[in-house]
C-alpha atoms as a PDB file:
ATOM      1  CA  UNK A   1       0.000   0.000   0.000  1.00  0.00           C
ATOM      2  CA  UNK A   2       1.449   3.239  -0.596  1.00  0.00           C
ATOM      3  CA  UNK A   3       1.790   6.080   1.412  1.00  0.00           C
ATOM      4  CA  UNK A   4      -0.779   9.298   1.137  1.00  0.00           C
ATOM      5  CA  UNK A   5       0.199  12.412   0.106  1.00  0.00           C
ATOM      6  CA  UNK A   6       0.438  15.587   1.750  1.00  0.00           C
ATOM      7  CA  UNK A   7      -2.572  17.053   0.362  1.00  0.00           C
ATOM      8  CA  UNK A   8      -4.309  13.545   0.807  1.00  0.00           C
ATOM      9  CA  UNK A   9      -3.555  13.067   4.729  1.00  0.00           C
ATOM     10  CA  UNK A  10      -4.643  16.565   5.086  1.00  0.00           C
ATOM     11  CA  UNK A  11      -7.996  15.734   3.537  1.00  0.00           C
ATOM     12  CA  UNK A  12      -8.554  12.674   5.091  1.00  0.00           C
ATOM     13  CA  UNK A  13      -7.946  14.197   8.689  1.00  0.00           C
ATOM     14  CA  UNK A  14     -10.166  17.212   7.875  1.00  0.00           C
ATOM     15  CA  UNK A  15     -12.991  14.461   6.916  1.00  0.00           C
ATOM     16  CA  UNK A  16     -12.281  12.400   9.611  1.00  0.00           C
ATOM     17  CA  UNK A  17     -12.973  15.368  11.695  1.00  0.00           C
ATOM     18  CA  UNK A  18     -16.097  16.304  10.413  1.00  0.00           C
ATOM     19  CA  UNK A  19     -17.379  12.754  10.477  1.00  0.00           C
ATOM     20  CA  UNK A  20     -16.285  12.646  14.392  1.00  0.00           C
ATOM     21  CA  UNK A  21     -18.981  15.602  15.119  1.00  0.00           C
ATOM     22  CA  UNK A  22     -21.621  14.405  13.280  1.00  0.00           C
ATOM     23  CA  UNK A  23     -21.485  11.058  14.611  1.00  0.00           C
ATOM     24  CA  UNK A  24     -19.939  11.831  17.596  1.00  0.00           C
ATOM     25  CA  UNK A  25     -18.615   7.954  17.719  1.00  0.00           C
ATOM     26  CA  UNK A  26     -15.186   7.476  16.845  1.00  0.00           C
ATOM     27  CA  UNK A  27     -15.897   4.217  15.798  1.00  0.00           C
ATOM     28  CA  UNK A  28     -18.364   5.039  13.602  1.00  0.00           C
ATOM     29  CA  UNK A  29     -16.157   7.870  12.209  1.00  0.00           C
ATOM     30  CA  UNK A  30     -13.437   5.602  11.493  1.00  0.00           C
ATOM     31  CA  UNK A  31     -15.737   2.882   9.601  1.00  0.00           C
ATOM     32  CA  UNK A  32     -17.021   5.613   7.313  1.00  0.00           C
ATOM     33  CA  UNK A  33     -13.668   6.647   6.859  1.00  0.00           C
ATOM     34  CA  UNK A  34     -12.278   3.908   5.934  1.00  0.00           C
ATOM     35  CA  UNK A  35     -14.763   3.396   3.057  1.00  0.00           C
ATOM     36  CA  UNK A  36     -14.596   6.803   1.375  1.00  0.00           C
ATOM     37  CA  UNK A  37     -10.705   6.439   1.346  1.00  0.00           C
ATOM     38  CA  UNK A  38     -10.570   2.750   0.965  1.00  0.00           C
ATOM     39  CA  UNK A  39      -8.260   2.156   3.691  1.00  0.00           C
ATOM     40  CA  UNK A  40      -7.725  -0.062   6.303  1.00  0.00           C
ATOM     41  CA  UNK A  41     -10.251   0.451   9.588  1.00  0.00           C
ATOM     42  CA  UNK A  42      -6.502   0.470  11.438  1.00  0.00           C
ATOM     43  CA  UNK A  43      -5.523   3.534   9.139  1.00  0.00           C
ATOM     44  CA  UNK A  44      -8.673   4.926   9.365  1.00  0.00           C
ATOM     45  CA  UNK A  45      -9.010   5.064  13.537  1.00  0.00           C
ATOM     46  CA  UNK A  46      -5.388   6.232  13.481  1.00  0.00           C
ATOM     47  CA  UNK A  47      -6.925   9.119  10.977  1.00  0.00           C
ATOM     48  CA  UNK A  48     -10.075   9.656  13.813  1.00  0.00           C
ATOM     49  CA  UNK A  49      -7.397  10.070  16.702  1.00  0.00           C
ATOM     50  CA  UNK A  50      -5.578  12.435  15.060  1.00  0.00           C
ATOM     51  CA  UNK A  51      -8.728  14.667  13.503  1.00  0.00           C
ATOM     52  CA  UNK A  52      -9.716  14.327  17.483  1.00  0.00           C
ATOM     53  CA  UNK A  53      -6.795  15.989  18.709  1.00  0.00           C
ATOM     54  CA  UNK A  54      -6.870  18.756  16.598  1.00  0.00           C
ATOM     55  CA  UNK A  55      -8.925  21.679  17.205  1.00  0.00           C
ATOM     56  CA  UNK A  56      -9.411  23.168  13.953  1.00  0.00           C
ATOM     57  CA  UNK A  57      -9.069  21.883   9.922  1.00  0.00           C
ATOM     58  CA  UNK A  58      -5.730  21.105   7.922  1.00  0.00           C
ATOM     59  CA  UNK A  59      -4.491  23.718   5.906  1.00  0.00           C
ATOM     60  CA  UNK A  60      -4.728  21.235   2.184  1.00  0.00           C
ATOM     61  CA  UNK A  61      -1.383  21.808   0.701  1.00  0.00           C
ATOM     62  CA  UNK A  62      -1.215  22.305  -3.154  1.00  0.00           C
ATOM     63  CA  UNK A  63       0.110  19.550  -5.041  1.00  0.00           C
ATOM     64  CA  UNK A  64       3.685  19.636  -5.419  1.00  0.00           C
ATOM     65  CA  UNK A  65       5.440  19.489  -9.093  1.00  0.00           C
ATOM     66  CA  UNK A  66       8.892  19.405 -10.610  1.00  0.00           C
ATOM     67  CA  UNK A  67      10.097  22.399 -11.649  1.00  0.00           C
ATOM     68  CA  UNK A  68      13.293  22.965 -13.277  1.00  0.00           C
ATOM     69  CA  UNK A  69      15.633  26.394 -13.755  1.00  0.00           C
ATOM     70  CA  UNK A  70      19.142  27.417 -14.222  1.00  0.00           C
ATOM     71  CA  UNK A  71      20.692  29.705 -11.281  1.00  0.00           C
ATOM     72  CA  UNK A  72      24.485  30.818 -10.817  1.00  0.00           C
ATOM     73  CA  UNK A  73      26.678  28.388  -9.499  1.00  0.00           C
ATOM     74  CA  UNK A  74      27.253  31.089  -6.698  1.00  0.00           C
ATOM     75  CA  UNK A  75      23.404  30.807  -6.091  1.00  0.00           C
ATOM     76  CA  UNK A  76      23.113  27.399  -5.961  1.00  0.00           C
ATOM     77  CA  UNK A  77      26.269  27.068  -3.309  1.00  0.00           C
ATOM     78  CA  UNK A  78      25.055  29.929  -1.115  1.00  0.00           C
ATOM     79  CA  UNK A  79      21.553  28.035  -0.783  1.00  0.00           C
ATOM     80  CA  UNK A  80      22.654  24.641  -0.401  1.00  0.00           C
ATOM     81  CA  UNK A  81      24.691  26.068   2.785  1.00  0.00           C
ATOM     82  CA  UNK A  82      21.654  27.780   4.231  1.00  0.00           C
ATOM     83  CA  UNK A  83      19.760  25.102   4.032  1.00  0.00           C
ATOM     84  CA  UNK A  84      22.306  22.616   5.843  1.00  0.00           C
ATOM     85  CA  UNK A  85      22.354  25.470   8.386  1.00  0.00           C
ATOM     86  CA  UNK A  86      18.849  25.774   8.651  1.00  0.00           C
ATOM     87  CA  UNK A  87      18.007  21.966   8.155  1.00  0.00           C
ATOM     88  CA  UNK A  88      15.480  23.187   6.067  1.00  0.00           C
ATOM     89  CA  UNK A  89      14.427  21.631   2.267  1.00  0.00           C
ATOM     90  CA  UNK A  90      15.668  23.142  -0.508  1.00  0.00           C
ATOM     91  CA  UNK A  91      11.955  23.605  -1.966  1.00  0.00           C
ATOM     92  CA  UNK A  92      11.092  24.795   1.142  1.00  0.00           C
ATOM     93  CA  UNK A  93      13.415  27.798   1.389  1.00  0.00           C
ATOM     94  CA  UNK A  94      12.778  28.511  -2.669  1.00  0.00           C
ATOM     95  CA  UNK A  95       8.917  28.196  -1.924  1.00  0.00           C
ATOM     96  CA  UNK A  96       9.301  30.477   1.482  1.00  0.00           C
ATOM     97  CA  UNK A  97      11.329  32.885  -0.929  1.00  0.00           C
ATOM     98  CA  UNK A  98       8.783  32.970  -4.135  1.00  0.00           C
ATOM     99  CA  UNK A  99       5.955  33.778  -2.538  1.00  0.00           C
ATOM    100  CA  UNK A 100       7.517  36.534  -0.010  1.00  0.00           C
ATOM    101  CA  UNK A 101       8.767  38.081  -3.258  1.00  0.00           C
ATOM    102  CA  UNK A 102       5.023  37.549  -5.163  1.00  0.00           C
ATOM    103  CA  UNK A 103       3.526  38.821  -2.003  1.00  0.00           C
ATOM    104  CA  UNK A 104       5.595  42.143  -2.465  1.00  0.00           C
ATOM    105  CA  UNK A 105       4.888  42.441  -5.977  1.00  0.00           C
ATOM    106  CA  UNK A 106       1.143  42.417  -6.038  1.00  0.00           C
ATOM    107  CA  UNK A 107       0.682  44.193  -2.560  1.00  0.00           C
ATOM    108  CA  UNK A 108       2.318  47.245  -4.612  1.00  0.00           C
ATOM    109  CA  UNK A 109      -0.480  47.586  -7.112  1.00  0.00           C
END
């Protein structure tokens, strides 16, 4: 069986939670979970436990693709280090970086 994704977990959580107040029966949660996601009723209480911890939804991450450019050597150096430093991912520090610079650019408008 393979593994959800990001956005996937998230949704399945945010269900699981919703299912938990209407039925108010984690078992009963947890069976209807496990037939709208077609997982196992073990995933699907582990999915219930979780939504019952949390006190609000799962913010549903966009899908994540591939995406490919060419940056100075210099560049490429200078991130790799800050991210060894930071222990951060790569995509995360480019992501963090792209939309601080998009949020600048359209709040000037």
């Amino acid at each position: 069986m393979t593994r959800s994704s990001a956005p996937e977990h998230a949704e399945r959580i945010n269900v699981a939670m919703e299912l938990l107040k209407e039925y108010n029966s984690p078992a009963k949660a947890a069976a209807e979970v496990a037939v709208r996601f077609g997982v196992s009723r073990s995933q699907a209480h582990r999915y219930v436990r979780k939504a019952g911890a949390m006190t609000e939804k799962m913010v549903v991450p966009g899908h994540k693709i591939p995406f490919t450019i060419k940056l100075s050597q210099d560049l490429i150096g200078t991130l790799r280090e800050y991210t060894v430093s930071t222990g951060r991912t790569l995509s995360e520090v480019v992501t963090q970086a792209l939309e601080s610079f998009l949020r600048g650019i359209h709040g000037r408008g």
